[in-house]
Protein backbone atom coordinates (compact mmCIF):
# COMPACT_ATOMS: atom_id res chain seq x y z
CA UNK A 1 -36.07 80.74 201.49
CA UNK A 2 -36.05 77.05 200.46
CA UNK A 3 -37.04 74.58 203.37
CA UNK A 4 -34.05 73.01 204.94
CA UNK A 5 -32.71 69.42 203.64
CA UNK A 6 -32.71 68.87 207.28
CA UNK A 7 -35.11 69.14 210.30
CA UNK A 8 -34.38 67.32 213.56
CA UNK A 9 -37.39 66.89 216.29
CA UNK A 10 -36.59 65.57 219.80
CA UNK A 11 -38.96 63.13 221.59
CA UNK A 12 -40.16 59.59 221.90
CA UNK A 13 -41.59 58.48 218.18
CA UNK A 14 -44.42 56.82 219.55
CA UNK A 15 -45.34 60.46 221.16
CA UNK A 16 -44.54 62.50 218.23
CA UNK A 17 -45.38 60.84 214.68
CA UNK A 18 -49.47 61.16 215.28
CA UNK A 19 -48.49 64.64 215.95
CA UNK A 20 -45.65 65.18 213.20
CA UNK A 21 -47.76 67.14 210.64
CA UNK A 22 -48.48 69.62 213.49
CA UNK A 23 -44.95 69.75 214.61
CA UNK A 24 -43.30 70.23 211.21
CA UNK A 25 -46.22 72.57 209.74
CA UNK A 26 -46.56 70.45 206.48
CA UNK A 27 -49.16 67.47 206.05
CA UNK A 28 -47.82 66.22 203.03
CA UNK A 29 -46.74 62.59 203.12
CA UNK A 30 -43.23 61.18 203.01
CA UNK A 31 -42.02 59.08 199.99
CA UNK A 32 -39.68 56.86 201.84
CA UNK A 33 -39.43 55.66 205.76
CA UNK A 34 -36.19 54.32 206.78
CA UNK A 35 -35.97 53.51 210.31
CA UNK A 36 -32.60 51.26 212.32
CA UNK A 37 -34.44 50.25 214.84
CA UNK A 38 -33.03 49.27 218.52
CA UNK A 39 -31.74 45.54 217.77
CA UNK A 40 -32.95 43.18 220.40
CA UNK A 41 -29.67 41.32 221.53
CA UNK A 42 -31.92 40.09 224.60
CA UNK A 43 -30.55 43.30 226.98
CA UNK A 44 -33.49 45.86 227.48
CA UNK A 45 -34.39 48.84 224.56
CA UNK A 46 -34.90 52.75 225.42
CA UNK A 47 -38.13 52.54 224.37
CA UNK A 48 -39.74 51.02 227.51
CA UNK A 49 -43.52 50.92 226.44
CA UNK A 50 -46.34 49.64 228.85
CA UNK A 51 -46.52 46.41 226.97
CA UNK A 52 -45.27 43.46 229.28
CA UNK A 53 -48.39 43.05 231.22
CA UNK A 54 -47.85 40.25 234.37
CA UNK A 55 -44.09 39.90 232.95
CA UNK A 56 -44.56 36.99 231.62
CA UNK A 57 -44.25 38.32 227.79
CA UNK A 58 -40.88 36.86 226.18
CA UNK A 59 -38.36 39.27 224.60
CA UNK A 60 -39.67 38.53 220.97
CA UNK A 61 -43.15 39.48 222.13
CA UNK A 62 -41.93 42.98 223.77
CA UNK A 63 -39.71 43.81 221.35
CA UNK A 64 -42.95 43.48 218.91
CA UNK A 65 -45.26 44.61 220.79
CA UNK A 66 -42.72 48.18 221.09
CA UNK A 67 -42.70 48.20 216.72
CA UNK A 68 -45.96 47.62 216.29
CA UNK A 69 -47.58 50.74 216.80
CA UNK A 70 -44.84 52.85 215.29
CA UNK A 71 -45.22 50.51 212.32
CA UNK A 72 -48.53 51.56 212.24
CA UNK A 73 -47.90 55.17 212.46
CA UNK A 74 -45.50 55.04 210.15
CA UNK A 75 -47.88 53.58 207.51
CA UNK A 76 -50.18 56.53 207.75
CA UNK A 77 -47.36 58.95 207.68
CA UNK A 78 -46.47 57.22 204.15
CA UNK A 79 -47.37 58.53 200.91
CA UNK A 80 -49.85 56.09 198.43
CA UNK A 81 -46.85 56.14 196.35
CA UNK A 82 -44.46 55.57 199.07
CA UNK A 83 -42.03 53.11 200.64
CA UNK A 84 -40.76 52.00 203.89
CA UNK A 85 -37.20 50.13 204.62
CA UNK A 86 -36.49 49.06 207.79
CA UNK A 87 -32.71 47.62 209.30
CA UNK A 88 -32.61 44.36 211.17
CA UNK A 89 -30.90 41.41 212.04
CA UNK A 90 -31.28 37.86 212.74
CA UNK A 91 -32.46 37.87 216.09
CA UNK A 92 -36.21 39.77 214.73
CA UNK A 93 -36.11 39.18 211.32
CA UNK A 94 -38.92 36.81 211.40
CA UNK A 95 -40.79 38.87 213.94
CA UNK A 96 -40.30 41.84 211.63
CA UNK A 97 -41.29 40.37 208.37
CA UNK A 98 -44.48 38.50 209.44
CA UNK A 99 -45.34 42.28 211.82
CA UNK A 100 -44.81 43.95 208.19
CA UNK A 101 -46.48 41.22 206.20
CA UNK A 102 -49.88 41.96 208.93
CA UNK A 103 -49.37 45.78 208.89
CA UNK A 104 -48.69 46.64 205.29
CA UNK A 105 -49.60 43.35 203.12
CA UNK A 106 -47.14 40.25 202.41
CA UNK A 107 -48.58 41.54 198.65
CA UNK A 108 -46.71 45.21 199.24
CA UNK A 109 -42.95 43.23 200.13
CA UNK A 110 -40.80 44.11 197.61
CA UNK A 111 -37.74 42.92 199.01
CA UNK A 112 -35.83 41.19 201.63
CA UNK A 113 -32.48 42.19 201.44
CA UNK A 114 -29.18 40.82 202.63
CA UNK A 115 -26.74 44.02 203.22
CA UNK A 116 -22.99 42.69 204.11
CA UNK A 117 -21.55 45.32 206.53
CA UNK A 118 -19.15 43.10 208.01
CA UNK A 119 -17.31 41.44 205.31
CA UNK A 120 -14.87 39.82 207.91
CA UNK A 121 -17.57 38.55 210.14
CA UNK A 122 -17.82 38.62 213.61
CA UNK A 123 -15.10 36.55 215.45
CA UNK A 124 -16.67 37.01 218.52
CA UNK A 125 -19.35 34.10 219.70
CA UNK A 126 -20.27 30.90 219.15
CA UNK A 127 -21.24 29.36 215.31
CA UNK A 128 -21.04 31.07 212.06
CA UNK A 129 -19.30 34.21 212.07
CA UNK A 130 -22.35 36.62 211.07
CA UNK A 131 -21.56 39.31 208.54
CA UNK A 132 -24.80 40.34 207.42
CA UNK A 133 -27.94 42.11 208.24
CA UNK A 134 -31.30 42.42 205.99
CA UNK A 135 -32.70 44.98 205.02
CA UNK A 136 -36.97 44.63 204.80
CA UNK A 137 -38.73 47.02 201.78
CA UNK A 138 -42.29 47.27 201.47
CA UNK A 139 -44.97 49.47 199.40
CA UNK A 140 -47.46 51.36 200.78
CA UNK A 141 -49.15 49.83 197.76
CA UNK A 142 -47.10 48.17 195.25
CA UNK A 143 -49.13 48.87 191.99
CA UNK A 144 -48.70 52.60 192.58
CA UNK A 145 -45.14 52.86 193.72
CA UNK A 146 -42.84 55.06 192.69
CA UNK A 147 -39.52 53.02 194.06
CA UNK A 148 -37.46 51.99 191.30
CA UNK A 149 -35.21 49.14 192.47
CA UNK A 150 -32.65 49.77 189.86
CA UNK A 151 -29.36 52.11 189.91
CA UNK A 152 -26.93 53.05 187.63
CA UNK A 153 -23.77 52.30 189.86
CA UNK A 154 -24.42 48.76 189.21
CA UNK A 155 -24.10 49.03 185.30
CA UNK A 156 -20.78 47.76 184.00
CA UNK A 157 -19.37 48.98 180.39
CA UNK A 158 -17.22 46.16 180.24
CA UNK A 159 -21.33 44.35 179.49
CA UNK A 160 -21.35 46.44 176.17
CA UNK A 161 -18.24 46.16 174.26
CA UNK A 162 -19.04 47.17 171.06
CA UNK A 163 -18.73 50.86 170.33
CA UNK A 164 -19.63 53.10 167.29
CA UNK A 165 -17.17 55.30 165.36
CA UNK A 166 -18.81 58.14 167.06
CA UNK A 167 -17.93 56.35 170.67
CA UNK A 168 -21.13 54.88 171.53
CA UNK A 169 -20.69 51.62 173.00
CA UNK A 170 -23.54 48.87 173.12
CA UNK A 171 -23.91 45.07 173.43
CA UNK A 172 -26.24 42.61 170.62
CA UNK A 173 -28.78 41.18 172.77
CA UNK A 174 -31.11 38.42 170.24
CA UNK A 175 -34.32 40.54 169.21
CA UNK A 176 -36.16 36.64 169.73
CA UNK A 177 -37.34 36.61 172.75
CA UNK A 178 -35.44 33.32 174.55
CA UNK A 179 -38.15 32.36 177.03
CA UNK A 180 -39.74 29.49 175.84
CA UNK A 181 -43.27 30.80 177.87
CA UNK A 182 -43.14 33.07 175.06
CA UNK A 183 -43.89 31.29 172.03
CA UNK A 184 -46.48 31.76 169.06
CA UNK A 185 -49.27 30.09 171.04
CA UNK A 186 -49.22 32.43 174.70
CA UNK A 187 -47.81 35.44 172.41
CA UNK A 188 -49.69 35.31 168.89
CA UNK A 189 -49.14 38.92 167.99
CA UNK A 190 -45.15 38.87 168.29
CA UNK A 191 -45.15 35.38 166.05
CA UNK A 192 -44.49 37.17 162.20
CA UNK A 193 -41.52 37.44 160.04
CA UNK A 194 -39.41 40.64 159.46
CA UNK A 195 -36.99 40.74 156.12
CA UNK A 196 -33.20 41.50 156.97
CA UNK A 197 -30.11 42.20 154.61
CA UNK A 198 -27.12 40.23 156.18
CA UNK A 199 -25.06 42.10 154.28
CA UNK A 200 -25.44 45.84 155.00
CA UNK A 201 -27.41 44.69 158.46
CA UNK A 202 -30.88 46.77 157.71
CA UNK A 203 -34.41 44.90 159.39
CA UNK A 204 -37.98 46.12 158.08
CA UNK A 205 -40.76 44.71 158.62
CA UNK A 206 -41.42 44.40 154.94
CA UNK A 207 -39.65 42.89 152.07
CA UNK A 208 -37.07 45.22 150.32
CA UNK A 209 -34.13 44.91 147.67
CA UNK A 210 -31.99 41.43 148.61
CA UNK A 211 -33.62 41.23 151.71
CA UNK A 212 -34.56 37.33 153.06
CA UNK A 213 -37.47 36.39 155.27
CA UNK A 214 -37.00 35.86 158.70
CA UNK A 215 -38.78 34.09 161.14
CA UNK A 216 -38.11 33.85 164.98
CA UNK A 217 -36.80 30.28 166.37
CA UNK A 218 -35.65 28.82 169.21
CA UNK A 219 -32.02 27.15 169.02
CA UNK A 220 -33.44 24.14 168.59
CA UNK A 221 -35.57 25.17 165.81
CA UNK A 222 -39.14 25.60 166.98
CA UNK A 223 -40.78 28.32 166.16
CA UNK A 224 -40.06 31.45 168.93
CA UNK A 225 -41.58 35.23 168.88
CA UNK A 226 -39.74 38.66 168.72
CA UNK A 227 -39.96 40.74 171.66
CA UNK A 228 -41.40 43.83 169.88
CA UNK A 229 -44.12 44.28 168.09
CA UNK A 230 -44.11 45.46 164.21
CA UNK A 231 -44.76 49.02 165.22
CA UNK A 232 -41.90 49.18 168.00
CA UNK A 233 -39.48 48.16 165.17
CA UNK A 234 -40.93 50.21 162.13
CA UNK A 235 -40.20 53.22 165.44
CA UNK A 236 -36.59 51.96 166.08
CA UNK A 237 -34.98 50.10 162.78
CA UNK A 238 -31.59 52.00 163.67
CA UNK A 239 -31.52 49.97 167.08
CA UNK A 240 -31.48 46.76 164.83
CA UNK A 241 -28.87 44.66 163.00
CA UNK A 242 -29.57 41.61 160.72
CA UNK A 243 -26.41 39.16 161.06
CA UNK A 244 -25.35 35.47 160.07
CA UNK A 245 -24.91 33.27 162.69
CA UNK A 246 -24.49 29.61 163.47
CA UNK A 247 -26.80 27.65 164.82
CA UNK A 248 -27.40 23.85 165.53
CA UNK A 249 -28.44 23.35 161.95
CA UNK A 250 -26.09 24.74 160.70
CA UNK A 251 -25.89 28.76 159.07
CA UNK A 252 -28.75 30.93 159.50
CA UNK A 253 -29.49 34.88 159.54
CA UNK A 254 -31.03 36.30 162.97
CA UNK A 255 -31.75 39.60 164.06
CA UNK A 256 -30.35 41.19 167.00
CA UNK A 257 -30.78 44.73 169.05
CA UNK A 258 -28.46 47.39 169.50
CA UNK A 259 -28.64 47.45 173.21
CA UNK A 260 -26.71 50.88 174.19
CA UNK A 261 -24.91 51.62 177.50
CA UNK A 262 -26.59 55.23 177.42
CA UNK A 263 -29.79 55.36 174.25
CA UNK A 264 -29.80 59.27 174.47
CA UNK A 265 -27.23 62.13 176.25
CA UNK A 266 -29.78 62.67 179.26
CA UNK A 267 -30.88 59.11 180.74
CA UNK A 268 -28.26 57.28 181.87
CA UNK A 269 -28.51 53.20 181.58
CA UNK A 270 -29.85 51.46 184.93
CA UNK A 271 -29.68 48.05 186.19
CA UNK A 272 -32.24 46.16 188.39
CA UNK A 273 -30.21 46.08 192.21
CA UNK A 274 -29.63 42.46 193.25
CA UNK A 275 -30.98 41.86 197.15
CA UNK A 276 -27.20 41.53 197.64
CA UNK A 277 -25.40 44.74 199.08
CA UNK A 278 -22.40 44.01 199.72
CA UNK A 279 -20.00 46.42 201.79
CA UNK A 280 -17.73 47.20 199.11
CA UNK A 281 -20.44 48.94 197.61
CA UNK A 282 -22.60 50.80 200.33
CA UNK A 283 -20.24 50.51 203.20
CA UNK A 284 -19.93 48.75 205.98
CA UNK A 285 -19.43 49.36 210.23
CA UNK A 286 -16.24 50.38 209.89
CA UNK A 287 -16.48 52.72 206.96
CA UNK A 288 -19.77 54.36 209.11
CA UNK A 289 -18.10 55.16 212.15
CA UNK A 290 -15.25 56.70 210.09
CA UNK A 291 -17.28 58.98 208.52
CA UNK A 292 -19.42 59.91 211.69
CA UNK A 293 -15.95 60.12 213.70
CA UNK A 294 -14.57 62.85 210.56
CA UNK A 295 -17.64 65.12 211.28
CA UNK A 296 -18.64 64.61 215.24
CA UNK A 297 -15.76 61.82 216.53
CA UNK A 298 -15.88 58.26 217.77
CA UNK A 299 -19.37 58.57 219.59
CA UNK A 300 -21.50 56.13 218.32
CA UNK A 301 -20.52 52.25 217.86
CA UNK A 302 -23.02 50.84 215.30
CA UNK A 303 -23.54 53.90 212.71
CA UNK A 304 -25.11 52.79 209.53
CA UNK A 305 -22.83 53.70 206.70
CA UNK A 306 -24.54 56.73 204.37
CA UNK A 307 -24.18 54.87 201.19
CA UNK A 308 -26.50 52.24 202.22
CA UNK A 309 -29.23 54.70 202.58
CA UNK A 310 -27.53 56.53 199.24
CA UNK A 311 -28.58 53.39 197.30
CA UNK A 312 -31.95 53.64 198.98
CA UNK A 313 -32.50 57.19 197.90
CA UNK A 314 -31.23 56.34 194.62
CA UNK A 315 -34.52 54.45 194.17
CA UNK A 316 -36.64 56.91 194.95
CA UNK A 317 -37.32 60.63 193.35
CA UNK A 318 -34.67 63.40 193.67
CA UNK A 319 -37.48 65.56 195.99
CA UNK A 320 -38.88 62.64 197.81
CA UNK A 321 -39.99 63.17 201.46
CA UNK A 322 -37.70 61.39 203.72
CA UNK A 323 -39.08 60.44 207.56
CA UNK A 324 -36.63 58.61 209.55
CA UNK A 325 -38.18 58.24 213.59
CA UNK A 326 -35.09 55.70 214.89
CA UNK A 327 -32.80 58.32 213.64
CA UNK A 328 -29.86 57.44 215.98
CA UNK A 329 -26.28 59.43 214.68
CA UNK A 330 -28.34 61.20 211.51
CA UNK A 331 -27.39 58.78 209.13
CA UNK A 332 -30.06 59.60 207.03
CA UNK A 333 -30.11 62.66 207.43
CA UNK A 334 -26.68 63.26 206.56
CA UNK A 335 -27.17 61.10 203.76
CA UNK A 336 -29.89 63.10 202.06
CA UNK A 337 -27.33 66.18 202.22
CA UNK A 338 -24.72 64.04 200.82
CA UNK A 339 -27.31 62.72 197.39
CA UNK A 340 -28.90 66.06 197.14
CA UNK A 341 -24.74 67.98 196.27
CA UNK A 342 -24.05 65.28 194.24
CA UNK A 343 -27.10 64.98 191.90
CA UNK A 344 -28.80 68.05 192.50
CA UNK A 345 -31.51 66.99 194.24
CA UNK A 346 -33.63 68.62 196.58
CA UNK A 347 -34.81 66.08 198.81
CA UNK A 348 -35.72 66.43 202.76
CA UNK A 349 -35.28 64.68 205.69
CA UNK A 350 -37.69 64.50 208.99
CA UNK A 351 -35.70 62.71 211.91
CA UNK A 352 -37.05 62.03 215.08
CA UNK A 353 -35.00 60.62 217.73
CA UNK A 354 -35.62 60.20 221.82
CA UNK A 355 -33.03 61.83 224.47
CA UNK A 356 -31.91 57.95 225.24
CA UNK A 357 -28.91 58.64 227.90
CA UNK A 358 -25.47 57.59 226.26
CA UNK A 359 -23.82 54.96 228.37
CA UNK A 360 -22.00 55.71 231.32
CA UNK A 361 -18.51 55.98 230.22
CA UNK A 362 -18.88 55.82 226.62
CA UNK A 363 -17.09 57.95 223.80
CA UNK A 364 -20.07 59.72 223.37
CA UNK A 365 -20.28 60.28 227.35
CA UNK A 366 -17.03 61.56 227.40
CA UNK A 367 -17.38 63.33 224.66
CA UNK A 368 -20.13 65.72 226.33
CA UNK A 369 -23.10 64.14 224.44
CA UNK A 370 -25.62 63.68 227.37
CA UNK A 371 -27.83 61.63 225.55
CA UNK A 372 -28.48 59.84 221.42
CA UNK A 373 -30.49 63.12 220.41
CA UNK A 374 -27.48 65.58 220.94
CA UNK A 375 -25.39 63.35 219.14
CA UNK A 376 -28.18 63.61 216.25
CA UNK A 377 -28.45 67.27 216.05
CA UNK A 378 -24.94 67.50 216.33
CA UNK A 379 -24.27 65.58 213.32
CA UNK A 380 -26.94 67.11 211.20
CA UNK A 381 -25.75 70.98 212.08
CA UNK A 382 -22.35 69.38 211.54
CA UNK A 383 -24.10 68.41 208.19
CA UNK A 384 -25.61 71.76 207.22
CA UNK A 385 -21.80 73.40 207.99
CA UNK A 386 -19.74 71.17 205.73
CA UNK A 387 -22.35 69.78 202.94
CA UNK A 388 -24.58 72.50 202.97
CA UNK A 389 -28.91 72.72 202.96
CA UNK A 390 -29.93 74.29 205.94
CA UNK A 391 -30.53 72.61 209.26
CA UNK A 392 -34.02 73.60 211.39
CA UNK A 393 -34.95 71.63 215.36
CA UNK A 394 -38.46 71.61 215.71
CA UNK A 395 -40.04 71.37 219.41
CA UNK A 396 -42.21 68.72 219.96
């Protein structure tokens, strides 16, 4: 029987990741961390460590000194390959960034991102109203990383409006390169001329029948480069027209790419993600405690929405390891079950969360959820039942 999508283990994360390969019966590392931890709004966190000393350590420092060692435990719970994204706001992002930049290298931050879950903002306060969080990424080690920080949601066709009479539609993008770094003294090699017919469109990189000579230039006329090399286009010539165009001196012919919206049947196009999420495309507050109120009802007042953590697993491989110790309602959890029916995927989830009482009174009090973790494994069973994958709690 194929392992479960979802496993759920109950217990304070500062306890139970040294001891998770135990626990779960499988050493192997995780691809991708993704933790919400508690925010610190200056009211105290669950997670009271023995960390204020005399009581004379400020909020910042206590709310640190709580991360820090499940940072670290985290980090050697992460594959070489691997990448961890944490959820925070203003009130630690500094804190968090410079613990991160200490922990796991200012060299392995690959992103800070701003992620707009509130588009209206919040009315409530003094100042700006806020409608933002960020979102910190790092590497376990960038060189070897397997995150991709592209997706193909964020390609538009309406960016490649040419089309083939076979339906293939793709954009001309100038084969010079247009960055004046590159020129024929930093790039030598890519500094030769290529012979183009203007008139049925063919490139070689050798003369032929009415072809002319063609040399790349900048707009202004200085000599340019190409941006591949004489073997890359004697490989592609099909993915290259030769065309007239005008430039400041008047007519000239240039030589363009055929840049197409999908090159073969089986790899879709991708575009590099901006560090800009906004709500209309991962979700926002709202649109995550809908969803959690469709599967377990209005028990849990700031759910992260799954297609934040969607875009995140998007990144990463379709059977990457997934370790999420802050797991609060199962967002990520329920996330992984909602990538793996839609692409096939066959990804898995570790969640760890602590039996935090719910607030007296609450929804989630009244509800019958005694405490955070039973709202957890209620969502991921409720998970297994409607998505599908197989749900497993472990004992600590």
């Amino acid at each position: 029987m194929a392992d479960p999508w979802n496993t759920f283990v109950e217990g304070d994360n500062l306890d139970v990741l040294p001891r998770l390969a135990t626990i779960t019966g499988d050493a192997a590392p995780y691809d991708l961390v993704y933790i919400d931890p508690p925010y610190n709004t200056g009211n105290d966190f669950a997670y009271r460590d023995d960390i204020r000393g005399d009581g004379t350590t400020d909020r910042h420092q206590a709310w640190v000194a709580m991360m820090r060692p499940r940072l670290e435990a985290a980090r050697e719970l992460l594959a070489p390959t691997g990448a961890i994204a944490v959820s925070i706001d203003d009130n630690e992002a500094a804190h968090l960034r410079l613990l991160m930049d200490e922990l796991y290298g200012e060299e392995q931050r690959l992103a800070q991102v701003v992620v707009n879950l509130n588009a209206k903002g919040r009315q409530l306060g003094r100042g700006f109203a806020t409608s933002h969080e960020y979102l910190l990424v790092y590497a376990r080690d960038a060189r070897r990383c397997v995150l991709d920080a592209s997706s193909s949601e964020t390609v538009d066709e309406r960016d490649f409006p040419l089309e083939t009479p076979d339906g293939r539609r793709f954009r001309h993008l100038p084969l010079r390169n247009t960055n004046k770094k590159f020129n024929p003294v930093t790039a030598r090699t890519l500094h030769f001329s290529v012979w183009g017919d203007p008139e049925t469109g063919e490139v070689r990189t050798a003369p032929f029948g009415a072809a002319v000579e063609i040399t790349p230039v900048f707009g202004d006329g200085t000599a340019a480069v190409w941006r591949w090399s004489r073997p890359r286009i004697d490989e592609r010539p099909d993915d290259l027209v030769c065309r007239r165009i005008k430039g400041r001196e008047g007519e000239r012919v240039d030589v363009f790419q055929r840049d197409w919206l999908h090159r073969d049947e089986t790899g879709g196009r991708r575009k590099k993600l901006t560090t800009i999420w906004l709500a209309a495309e991962v979700g926002s507050t709202d649109t995550a405690v809908a969803e959690l109120k469709e599967i377990v009802g209005h028990v849990f007042e700031s759910p992260k929405p799954t297609g934040l953590i969607r875009r995140l697993l998007g990144t990463m491989p379709d059977d990457a390891r997934v370790l999420d110790f802050f797991a609060g309602s199962g967002t990520t959890g329920h996330a992984v079950a909602l990538q793996n029916a839609a692409d096939g995927g066959t990804r898995r989830c570790t969640s760890v969360n602590s039996a935090e009482p719910t607030r007296t009174g609450s929804n989630a009090q009244l509800a019958g959820y005694a405490t955070v973790a039973d709202i957890t494994r209620a969502r991921l069973q409720a998970v297994a039942d409607t998505v599908g994958g197989g749900y497993q709690e472990l004992a600590p």
